[in-house]
N, C-alpha and C. Protein backbone atom coordinates (compact mmCIF):
# COMPACT_ATOMS: atom_id res chain seq x y z
N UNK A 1 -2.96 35.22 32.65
CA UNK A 1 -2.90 33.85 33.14
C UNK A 1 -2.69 32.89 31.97
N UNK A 2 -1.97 32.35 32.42
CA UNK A 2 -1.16 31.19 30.93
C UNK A 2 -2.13 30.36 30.71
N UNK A 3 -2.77 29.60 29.72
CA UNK A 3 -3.72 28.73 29.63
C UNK A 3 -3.52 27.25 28.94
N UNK A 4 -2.64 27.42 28.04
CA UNK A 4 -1.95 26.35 27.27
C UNK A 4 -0.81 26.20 27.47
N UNK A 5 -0.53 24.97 27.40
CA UNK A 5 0.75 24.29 27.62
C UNK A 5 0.96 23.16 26.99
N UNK A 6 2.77 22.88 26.63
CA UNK A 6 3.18 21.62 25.84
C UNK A 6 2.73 20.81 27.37
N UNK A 7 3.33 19.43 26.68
CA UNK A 7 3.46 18.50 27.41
C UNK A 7 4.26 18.74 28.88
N UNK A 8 5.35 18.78 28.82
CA UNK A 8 6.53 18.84 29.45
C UNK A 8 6.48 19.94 30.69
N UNK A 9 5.28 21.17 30.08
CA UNK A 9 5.48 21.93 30.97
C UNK A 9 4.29 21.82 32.16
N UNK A 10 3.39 20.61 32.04
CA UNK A 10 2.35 20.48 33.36
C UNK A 10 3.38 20.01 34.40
N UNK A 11 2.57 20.03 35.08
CA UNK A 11 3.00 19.37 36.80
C UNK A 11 3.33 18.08 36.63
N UNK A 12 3.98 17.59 37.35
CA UNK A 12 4.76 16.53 37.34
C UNK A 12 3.93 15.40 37.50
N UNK A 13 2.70 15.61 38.35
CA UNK A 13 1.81 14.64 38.62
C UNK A 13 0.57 14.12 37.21
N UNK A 14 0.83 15.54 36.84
CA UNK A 14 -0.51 15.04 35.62
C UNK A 14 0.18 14.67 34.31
N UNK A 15 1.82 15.11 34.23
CA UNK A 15 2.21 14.29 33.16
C UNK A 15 2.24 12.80 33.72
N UNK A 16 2.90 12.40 34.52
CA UNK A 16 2.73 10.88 34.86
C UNK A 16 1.50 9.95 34.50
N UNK A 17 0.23 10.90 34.96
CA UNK A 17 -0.94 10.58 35.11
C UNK A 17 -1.44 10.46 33.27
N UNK A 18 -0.99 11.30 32.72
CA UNK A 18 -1.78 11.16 31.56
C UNK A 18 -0.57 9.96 30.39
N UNK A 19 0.83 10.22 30.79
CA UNK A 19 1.90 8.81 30.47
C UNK A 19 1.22 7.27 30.53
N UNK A 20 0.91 7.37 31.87
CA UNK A 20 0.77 6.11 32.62
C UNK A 20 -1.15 5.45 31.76
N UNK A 21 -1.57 6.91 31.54
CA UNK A 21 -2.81 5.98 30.79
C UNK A 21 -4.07 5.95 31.69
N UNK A 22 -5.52 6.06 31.48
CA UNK A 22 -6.22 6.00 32.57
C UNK A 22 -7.14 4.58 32.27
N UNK A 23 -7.79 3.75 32.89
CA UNK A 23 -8.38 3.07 32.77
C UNK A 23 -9.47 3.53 32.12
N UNK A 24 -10.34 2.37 31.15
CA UNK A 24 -11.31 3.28 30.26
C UNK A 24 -12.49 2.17 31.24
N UNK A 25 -12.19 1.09 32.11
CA UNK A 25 -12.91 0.53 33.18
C UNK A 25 -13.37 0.99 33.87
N UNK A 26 -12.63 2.28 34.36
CA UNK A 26 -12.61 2.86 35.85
C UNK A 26 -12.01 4.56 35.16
N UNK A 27 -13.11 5.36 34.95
CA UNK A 27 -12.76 6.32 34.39
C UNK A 27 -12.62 7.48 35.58
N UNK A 28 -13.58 7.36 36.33
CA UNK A 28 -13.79 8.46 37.54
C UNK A 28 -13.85 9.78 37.18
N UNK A 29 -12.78 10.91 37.44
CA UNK A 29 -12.83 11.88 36.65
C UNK A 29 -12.04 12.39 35.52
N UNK A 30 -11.78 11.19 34.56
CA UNK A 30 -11.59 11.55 33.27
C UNK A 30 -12.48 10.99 31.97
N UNK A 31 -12.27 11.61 31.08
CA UNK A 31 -13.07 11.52 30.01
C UNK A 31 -12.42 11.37 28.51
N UNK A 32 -12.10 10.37 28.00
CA UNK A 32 -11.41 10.38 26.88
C UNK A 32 -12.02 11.53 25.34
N UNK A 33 -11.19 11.57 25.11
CA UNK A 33 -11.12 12.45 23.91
C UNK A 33 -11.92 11.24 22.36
N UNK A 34 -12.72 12.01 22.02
CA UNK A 34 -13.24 10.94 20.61
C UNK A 34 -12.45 10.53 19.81
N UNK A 35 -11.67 9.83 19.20
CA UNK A 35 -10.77 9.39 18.15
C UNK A 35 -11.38 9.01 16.85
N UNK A 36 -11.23 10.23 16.19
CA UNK A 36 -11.81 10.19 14.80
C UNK A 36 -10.96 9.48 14.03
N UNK A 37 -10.68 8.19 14.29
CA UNK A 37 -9.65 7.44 13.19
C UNK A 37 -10.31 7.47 12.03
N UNK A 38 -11.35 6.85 11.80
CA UNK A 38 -12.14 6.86 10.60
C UNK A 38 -12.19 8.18 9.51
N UNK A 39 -12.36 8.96 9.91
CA UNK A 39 -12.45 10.32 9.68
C UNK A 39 -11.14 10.58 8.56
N UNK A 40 -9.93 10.42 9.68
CA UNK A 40 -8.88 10.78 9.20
C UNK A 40 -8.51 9.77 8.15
N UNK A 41 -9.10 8.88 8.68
CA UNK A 41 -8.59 7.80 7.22
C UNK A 41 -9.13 7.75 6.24
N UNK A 42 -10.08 8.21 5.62
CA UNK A 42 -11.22 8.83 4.68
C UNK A 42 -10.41 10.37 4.32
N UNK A 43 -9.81 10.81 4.53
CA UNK A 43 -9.48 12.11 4.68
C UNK A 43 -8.03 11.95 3.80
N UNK A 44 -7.53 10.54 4.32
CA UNK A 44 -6.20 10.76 3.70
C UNK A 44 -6.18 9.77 2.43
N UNK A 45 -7.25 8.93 2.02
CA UNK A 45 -7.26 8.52 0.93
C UNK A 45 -7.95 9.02 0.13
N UNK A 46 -8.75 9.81 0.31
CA UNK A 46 -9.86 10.40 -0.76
C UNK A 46 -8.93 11.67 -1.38
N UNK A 47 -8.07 12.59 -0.15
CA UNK A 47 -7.12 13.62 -0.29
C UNK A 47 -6.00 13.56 -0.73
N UNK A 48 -5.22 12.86 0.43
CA UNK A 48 -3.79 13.04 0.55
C UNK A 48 -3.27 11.73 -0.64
N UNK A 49 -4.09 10.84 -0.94
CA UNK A 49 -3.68 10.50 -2.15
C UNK A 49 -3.55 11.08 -3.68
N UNK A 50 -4.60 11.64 -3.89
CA UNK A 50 -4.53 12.41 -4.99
C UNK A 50 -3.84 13.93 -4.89
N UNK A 51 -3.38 14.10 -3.51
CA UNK A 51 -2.35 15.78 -3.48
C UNK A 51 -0.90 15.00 -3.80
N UNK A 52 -0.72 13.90 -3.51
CA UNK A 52 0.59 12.75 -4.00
C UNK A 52 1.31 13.00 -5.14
N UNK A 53 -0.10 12.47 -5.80
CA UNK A 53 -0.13 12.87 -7.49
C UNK A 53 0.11 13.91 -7.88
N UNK A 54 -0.84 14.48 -8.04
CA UNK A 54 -0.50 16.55 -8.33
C UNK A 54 0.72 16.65 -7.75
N UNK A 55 1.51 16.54 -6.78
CA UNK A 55 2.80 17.20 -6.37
C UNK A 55 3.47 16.37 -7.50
N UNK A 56 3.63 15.00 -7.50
CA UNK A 56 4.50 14.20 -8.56
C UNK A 56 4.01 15.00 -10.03
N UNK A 57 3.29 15.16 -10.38
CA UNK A 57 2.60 15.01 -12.42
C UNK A 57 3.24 16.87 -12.24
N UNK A 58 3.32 17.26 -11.15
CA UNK A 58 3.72 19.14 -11.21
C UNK A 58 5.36 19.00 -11.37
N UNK A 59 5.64 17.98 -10.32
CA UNK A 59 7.34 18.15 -10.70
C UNK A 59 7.83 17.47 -12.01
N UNK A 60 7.45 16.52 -12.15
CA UNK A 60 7.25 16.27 -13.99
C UNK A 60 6.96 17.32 -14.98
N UNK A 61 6.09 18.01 -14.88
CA UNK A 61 5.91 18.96 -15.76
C UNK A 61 7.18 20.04 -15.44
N UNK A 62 7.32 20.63 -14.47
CA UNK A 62 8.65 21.39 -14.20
C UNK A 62 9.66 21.15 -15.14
N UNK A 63 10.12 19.45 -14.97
CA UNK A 63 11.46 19.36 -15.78
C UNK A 63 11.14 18.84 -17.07
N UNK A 64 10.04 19.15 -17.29
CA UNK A 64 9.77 18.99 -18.78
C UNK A 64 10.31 20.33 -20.00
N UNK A 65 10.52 21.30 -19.72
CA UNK A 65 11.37 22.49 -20.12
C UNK A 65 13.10 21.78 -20.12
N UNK A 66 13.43 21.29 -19.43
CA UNK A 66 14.55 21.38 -19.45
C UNK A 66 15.23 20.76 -20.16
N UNK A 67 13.92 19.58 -21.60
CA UNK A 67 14.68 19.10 -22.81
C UNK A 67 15.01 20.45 -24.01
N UNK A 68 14.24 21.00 -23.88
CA UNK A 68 13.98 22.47 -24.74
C UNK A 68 13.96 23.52 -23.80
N UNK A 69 15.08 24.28 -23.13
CA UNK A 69 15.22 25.20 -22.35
C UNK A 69 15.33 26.15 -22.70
N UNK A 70 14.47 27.62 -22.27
CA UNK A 70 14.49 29.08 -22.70
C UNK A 70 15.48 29.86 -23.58
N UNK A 71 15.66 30.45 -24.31
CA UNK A 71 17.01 30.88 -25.30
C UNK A 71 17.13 32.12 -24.46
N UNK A 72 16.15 32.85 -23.92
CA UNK A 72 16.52 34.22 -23.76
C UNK A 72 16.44 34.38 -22.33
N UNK A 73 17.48 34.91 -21.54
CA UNK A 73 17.28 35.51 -19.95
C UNK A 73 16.08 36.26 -19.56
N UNK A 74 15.15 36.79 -20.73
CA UNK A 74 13.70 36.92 -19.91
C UNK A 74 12.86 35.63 -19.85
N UNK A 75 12.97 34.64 -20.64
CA UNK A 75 12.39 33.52 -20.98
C UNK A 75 12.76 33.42 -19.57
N UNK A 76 13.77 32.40 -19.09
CA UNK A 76 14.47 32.16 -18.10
C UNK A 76 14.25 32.59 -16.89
N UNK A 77 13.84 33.97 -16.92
CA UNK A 77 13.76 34.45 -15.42
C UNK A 77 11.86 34.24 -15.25
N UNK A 78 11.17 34.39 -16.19
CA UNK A 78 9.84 33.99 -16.16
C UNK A 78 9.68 32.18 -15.73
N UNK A 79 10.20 31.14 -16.20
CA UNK A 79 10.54 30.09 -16.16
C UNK A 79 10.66 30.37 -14.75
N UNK A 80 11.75 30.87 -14.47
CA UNK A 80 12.10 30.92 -12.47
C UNK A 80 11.04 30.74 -11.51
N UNK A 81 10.67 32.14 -12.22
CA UNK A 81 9.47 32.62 -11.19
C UNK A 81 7.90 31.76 -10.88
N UNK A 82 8.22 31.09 -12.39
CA UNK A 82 6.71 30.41 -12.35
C UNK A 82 6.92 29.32 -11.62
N UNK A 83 8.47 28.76 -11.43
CA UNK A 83 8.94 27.36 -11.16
C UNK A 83 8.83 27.47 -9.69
N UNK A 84 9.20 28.37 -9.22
CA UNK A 84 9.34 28.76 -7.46
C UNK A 84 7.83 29.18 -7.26
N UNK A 85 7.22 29.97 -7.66
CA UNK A 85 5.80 29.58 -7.16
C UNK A 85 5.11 28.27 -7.29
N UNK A 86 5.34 27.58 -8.23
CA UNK A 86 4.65 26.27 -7.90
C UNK A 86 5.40 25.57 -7.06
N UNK A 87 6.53 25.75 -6.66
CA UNK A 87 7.15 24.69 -5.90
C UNK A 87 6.77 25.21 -4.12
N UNK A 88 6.19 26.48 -4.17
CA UNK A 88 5.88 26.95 -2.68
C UNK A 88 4.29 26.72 -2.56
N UNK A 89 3.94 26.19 -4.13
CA UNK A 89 2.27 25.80 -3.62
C UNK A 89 2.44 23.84 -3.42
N UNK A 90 3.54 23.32 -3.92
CA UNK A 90 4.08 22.34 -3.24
C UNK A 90 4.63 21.94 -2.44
N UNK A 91 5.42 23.14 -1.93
CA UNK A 91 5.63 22.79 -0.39
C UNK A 91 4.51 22.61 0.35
N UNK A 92 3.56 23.61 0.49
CA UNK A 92 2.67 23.47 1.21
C UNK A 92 1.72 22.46 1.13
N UNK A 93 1.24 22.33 -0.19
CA UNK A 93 0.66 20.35 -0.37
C UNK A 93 1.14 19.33 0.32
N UNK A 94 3.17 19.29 0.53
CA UNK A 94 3.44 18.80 1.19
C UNK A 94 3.32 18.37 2.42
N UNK A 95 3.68 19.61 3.41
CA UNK A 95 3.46 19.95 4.31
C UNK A 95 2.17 18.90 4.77
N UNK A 96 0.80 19.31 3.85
CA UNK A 96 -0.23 19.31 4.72
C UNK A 96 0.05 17.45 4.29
N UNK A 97 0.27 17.28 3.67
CA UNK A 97 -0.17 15.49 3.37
C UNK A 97 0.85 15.20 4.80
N UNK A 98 2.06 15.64 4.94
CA UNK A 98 2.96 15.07 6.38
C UNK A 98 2.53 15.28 7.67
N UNK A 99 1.54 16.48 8.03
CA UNK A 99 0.54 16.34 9.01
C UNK A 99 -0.76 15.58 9.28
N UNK A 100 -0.85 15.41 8.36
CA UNK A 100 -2.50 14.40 8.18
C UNK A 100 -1.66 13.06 8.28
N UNK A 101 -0.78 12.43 7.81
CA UNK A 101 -0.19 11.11 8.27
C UNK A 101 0.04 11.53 9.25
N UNK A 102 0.70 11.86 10.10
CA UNK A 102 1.01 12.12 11.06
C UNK A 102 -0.30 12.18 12.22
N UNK A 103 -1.23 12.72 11.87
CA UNK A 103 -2.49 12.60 12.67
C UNK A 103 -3.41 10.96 12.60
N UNK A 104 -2.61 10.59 11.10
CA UNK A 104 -3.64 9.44 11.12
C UNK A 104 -2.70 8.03 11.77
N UNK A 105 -1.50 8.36 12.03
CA UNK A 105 -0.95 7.56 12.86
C UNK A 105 -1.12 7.41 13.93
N UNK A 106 -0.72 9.06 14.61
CA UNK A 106 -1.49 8.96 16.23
C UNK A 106 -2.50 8.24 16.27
N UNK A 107 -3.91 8.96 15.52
CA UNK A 107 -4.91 8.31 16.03
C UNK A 107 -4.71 6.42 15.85
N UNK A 108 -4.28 6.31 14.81
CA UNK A 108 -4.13 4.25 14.67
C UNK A 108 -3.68 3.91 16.12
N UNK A 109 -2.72 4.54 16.57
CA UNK A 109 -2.14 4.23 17.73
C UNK A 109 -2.98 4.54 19.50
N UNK A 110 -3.30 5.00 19.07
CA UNK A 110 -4.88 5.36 20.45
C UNK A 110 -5.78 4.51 20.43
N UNK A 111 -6.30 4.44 18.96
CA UNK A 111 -7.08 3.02 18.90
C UNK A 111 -6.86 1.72 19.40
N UNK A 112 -5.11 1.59 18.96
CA UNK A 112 -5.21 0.28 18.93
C UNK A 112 -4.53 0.18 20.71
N UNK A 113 -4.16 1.25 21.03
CA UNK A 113 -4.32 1.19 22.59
C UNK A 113 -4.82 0.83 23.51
N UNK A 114 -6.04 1.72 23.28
CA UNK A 114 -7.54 1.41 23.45
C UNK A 114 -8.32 0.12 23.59
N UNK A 115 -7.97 -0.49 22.34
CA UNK A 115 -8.60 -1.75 21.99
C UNK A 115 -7.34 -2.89 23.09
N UNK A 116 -5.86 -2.87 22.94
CA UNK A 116 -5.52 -4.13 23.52
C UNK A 116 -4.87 -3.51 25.15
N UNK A 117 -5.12 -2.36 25.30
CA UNK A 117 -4.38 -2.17 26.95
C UNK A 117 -5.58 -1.66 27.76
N UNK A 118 -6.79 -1.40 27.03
CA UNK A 118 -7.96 -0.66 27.72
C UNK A 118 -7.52 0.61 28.26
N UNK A 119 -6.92 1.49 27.64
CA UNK A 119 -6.73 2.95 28.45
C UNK A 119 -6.49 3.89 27.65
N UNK A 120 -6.86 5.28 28.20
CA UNK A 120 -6.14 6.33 27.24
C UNK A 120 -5.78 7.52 27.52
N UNK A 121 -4.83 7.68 26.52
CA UNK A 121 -3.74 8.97 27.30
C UNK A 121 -4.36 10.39 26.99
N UNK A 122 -5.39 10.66 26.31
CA UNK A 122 -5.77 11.82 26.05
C UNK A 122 -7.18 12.05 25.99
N UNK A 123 -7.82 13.28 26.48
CA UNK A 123 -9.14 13.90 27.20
C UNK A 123 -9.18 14.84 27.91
N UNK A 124 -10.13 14.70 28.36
CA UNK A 124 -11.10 15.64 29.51
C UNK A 124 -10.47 15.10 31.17
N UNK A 125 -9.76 15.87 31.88
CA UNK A 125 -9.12 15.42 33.26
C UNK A 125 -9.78 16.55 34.49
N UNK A 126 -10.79 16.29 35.16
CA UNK A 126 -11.36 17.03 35.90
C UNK A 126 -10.78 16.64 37.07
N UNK A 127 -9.81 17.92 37.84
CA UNK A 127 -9.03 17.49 38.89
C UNK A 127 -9.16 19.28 39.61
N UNK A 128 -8.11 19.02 40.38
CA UNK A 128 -8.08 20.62 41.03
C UNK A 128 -7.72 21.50 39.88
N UNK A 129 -7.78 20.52 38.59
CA UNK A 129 -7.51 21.81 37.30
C UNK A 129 -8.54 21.12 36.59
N UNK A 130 -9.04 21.31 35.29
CA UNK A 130 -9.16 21.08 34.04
C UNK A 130 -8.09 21.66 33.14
N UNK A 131 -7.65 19.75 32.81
CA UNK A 131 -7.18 19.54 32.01
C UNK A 131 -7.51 18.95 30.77
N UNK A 132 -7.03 19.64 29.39
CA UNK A 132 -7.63 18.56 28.14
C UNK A 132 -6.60 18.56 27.15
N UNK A 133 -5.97 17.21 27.09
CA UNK A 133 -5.00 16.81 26.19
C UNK A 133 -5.66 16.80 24.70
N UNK A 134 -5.63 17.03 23.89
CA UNK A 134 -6.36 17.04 22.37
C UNK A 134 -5.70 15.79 21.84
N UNK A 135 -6.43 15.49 20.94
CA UNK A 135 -5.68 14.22 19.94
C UNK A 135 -5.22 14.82 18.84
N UNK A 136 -4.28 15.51 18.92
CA UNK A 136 -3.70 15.96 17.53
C UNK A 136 -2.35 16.38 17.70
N UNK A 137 -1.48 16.66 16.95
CA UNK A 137 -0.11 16.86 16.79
C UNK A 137 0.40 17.85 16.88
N UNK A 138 -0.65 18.90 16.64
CA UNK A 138 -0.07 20.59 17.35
C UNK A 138 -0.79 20.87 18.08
N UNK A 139 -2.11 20.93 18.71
CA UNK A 139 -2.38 21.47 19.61
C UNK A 139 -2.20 21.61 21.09
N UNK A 140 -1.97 22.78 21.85
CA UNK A 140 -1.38 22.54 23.00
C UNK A 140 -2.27 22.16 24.04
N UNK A 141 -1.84 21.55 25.14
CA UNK A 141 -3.17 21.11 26.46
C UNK A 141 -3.50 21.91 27.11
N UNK A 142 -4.81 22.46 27.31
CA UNK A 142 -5.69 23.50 27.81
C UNK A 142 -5.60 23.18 29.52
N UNK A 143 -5.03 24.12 30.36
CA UNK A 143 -5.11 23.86 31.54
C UNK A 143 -6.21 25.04 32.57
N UNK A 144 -6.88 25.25 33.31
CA UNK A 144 -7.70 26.08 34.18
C UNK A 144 -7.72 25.57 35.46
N UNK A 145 -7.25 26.60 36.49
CA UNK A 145 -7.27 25.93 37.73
C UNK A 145 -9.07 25.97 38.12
N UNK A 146 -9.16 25.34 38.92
CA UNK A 146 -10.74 24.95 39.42
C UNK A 146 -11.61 25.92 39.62
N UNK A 147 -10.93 27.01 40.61
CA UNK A 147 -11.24 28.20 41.01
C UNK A 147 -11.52 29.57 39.75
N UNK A 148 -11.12 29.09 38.89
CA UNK A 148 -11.39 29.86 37.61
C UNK A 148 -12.39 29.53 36.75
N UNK A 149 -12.82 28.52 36.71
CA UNK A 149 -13.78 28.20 35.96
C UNK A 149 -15.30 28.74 36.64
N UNK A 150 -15.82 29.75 35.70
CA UNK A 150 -17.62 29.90 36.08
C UNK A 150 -18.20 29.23 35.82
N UNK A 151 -18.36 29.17 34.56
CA UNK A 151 -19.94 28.45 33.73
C UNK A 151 -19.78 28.27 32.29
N UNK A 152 -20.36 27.28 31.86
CA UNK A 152 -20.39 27.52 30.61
C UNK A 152 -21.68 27.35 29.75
N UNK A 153 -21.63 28.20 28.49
CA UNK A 153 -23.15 28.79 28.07
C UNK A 153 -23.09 28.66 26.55
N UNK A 154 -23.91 28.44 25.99
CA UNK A 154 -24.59 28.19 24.31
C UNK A 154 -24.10 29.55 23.97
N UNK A 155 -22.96 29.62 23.04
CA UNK A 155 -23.26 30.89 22.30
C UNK A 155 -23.48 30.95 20.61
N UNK A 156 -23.26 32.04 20.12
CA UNK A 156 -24.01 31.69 18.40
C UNK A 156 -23.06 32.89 17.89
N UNK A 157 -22.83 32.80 17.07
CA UNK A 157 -22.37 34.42 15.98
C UNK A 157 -23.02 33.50 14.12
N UNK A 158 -22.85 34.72 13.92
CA UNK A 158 -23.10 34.94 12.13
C UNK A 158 -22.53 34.58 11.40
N UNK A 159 -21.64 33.60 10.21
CA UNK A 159 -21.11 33.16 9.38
C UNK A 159 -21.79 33.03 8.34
N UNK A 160 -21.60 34.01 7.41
CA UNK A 160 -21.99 33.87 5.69
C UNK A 160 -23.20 33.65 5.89
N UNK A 161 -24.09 34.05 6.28
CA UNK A 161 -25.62 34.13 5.77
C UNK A 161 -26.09 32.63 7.42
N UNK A 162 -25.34 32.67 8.18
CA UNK A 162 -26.04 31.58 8.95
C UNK A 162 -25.50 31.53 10.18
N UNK A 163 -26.42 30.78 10.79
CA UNK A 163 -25.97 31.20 12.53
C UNK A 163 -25.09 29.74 12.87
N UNK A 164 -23.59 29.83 13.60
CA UNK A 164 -23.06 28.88 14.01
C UNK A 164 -23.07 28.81 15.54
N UNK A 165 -23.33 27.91 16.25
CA UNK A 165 -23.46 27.55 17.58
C UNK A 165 -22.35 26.91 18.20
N UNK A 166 -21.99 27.07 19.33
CA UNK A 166 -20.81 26.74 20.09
C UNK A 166 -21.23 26.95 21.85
N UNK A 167 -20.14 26.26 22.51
CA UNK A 167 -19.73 26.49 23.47
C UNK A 167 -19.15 27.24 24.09
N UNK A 168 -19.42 27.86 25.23
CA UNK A 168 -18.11 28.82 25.94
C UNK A 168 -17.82 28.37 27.10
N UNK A 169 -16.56 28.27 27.52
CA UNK A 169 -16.21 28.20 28.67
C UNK A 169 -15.44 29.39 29.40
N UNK A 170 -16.52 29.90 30.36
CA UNK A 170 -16.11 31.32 31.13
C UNK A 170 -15.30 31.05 32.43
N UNK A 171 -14.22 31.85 32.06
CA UNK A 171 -13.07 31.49 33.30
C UNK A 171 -12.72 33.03 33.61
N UNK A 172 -12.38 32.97 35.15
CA UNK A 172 -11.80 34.18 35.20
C UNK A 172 -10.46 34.72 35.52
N UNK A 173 -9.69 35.60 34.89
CA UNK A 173 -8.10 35.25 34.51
C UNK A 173 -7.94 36.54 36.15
N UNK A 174 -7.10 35.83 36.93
CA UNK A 174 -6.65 36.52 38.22
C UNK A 174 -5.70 37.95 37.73
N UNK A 175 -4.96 37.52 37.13
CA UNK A 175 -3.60 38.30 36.27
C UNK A 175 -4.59 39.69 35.82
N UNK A 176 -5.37 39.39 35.05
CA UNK A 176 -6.18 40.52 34.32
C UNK A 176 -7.32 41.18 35.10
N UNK A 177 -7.79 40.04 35.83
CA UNK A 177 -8.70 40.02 36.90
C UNK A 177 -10.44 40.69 36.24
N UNK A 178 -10.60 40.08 35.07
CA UNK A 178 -11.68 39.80 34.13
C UNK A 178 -11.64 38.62 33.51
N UNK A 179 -12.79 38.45 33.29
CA UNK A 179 -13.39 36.93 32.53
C UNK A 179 -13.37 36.96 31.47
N UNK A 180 -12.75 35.40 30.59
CA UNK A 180 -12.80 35.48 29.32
C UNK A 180 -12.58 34.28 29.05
N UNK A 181 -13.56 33.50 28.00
CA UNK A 181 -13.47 32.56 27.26
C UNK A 181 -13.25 31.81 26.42
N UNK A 182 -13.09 30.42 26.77
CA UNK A 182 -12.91 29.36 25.65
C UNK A 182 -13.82 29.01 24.66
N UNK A 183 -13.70 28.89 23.53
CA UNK A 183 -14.78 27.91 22.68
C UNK A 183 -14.28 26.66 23.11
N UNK A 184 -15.64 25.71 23.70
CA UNK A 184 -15.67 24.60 23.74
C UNK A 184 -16.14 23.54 22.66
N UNK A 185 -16.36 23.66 22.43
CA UNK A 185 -17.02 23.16 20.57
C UNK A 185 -16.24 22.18 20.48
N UNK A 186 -14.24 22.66 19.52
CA UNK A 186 -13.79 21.78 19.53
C UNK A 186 -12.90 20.51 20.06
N UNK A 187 -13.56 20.60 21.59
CA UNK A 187 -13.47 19.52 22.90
C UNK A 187 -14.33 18.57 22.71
N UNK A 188 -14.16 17.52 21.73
CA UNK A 188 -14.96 16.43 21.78
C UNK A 188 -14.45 15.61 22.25
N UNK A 189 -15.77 14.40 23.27
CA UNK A 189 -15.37 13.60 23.92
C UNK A 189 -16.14 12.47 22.94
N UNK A 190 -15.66 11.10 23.74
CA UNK A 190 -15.89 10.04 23.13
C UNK A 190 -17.46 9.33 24.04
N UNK A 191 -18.79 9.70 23.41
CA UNK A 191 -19.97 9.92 24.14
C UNK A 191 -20.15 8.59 24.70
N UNK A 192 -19.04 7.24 24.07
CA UNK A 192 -18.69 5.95 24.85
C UNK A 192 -18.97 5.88 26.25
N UNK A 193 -18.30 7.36 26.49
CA UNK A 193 -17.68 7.06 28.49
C UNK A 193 -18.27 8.42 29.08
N UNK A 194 -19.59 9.05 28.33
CA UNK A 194 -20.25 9.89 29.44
C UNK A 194 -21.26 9.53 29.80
N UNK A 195 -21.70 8.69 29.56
CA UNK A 195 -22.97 8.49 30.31
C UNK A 195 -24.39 9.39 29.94
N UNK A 196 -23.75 9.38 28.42
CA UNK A 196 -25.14 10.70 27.64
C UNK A 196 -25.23 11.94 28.50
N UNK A 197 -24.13 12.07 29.54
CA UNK A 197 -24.06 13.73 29.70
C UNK A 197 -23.41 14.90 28.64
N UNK A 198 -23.73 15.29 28.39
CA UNK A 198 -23.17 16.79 27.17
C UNK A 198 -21.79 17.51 27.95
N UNK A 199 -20.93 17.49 27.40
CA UNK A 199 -19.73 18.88 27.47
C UNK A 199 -20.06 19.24 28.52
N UNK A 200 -21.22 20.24 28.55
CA UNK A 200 -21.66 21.74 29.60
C UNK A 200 -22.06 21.10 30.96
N UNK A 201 -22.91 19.80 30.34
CA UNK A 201 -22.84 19.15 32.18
C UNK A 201 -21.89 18.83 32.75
N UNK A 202 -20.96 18.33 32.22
CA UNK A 202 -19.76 16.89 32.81
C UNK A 202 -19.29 18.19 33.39
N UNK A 203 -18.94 19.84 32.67
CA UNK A 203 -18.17 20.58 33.39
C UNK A 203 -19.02 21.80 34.59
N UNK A 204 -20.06 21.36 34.22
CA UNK A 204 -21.15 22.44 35.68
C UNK A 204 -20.64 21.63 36.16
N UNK A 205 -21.33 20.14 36.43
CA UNK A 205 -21.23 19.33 37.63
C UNK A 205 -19.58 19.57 38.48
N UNK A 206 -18.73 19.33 37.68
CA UNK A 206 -17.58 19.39 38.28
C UNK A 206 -17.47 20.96 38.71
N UNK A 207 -17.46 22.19 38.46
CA UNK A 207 -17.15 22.65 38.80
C UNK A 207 -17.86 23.73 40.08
């Protein structure tokens, strides 16, 4: 049973529905997603400013050889090799600084949504499915029809000397026709618009 999906590929009704924006007045059964703007914006000046640098002061140093360049074709091919590995530990510096803007835009833009239209396009959508749009730039929207969802329960495992705690959400897949779960953990809502109910209630109750 398929569980994630882009945008494009829900039902016609709940893309409209989540386009069109929900009232944060009149929430009923949706639940906005938390918008860690802050977060991310702390994230990209404390970080993605100084990975800026290092990528710039690395490609500087690169063409700093090339006033006094290698005499010998082993020189040269060492030069290569060292030059293309740092430039693939710069791609990837890259990379990550163009996703983190990229996240810290979205979120500016939810906020400031939020703040002058009162609504929002991404959350928790308790309907004849659960649906949950994430606030982020790759992740796909978690869909479960109603009838699949059991329960969901505190679970724990072991990490490096310590116990980490989470959520599960137990669904049962028709296709396989056994149960198997989500970590709910990283489904945060914005505790604004629950009414101090937790995750595990908002989704017993509904389901």
């Amino acid at each position: 049973m398929k569980t994630y999906y882009h945008f494009h590929e829900l039902p016609e009704d709940y893309q409209a529905r989540f386009k069109a924006g929900f009232d944060l007045n009149n929430l009923q059964n949706f639940y906005p997603a938390a918008n860690h703007y802050g977060t991310t914006l702390f994230t990209l000046i404390a970080l993605g400013i100084p990975a800026v640098l290092v990528i710039v002061l690395s490609l500087l140093a690169l063409f700093q050889p090339m006033a006094n360049p290698p005499k010998s074709t082993t020189d040269w091919l060492i030069f290569v090799g060292i030059a293309i590995f740092i430039l693939l530990i710069l791609a990837g510096i890259a990379w990550w600084i163009i996703r983190l803007f990229q996240s810290f835009r979205l979120k500016a833009q939810i906020k400031k949504t939020r703040k002058e239209q009162g609504i929002s396009h991404y959350g928790l959508l308790l309907d004849k499915d659960l649906v949950y749009r994430p606030i982020t730039t790759d992740k796909q929207i978690l869909v479960l029809p109603r009838a699949s969802v059991r329960r969901v329960k505190m679970a724990s495992e072991r990490v490096e000397g310590s116990t980490r705690k989470y959520l599960q959400l137990i669904y049962f897949d028709e296709d396989q026709q056994q149960e198997y779960f989500i970590e709910m953990g990283r489904y945060d809502l914005d505790s604004k618009y629950t009414q101090g109910k937790s995750l595990s209630r908002i989704v017993e109750d509904w389901g």
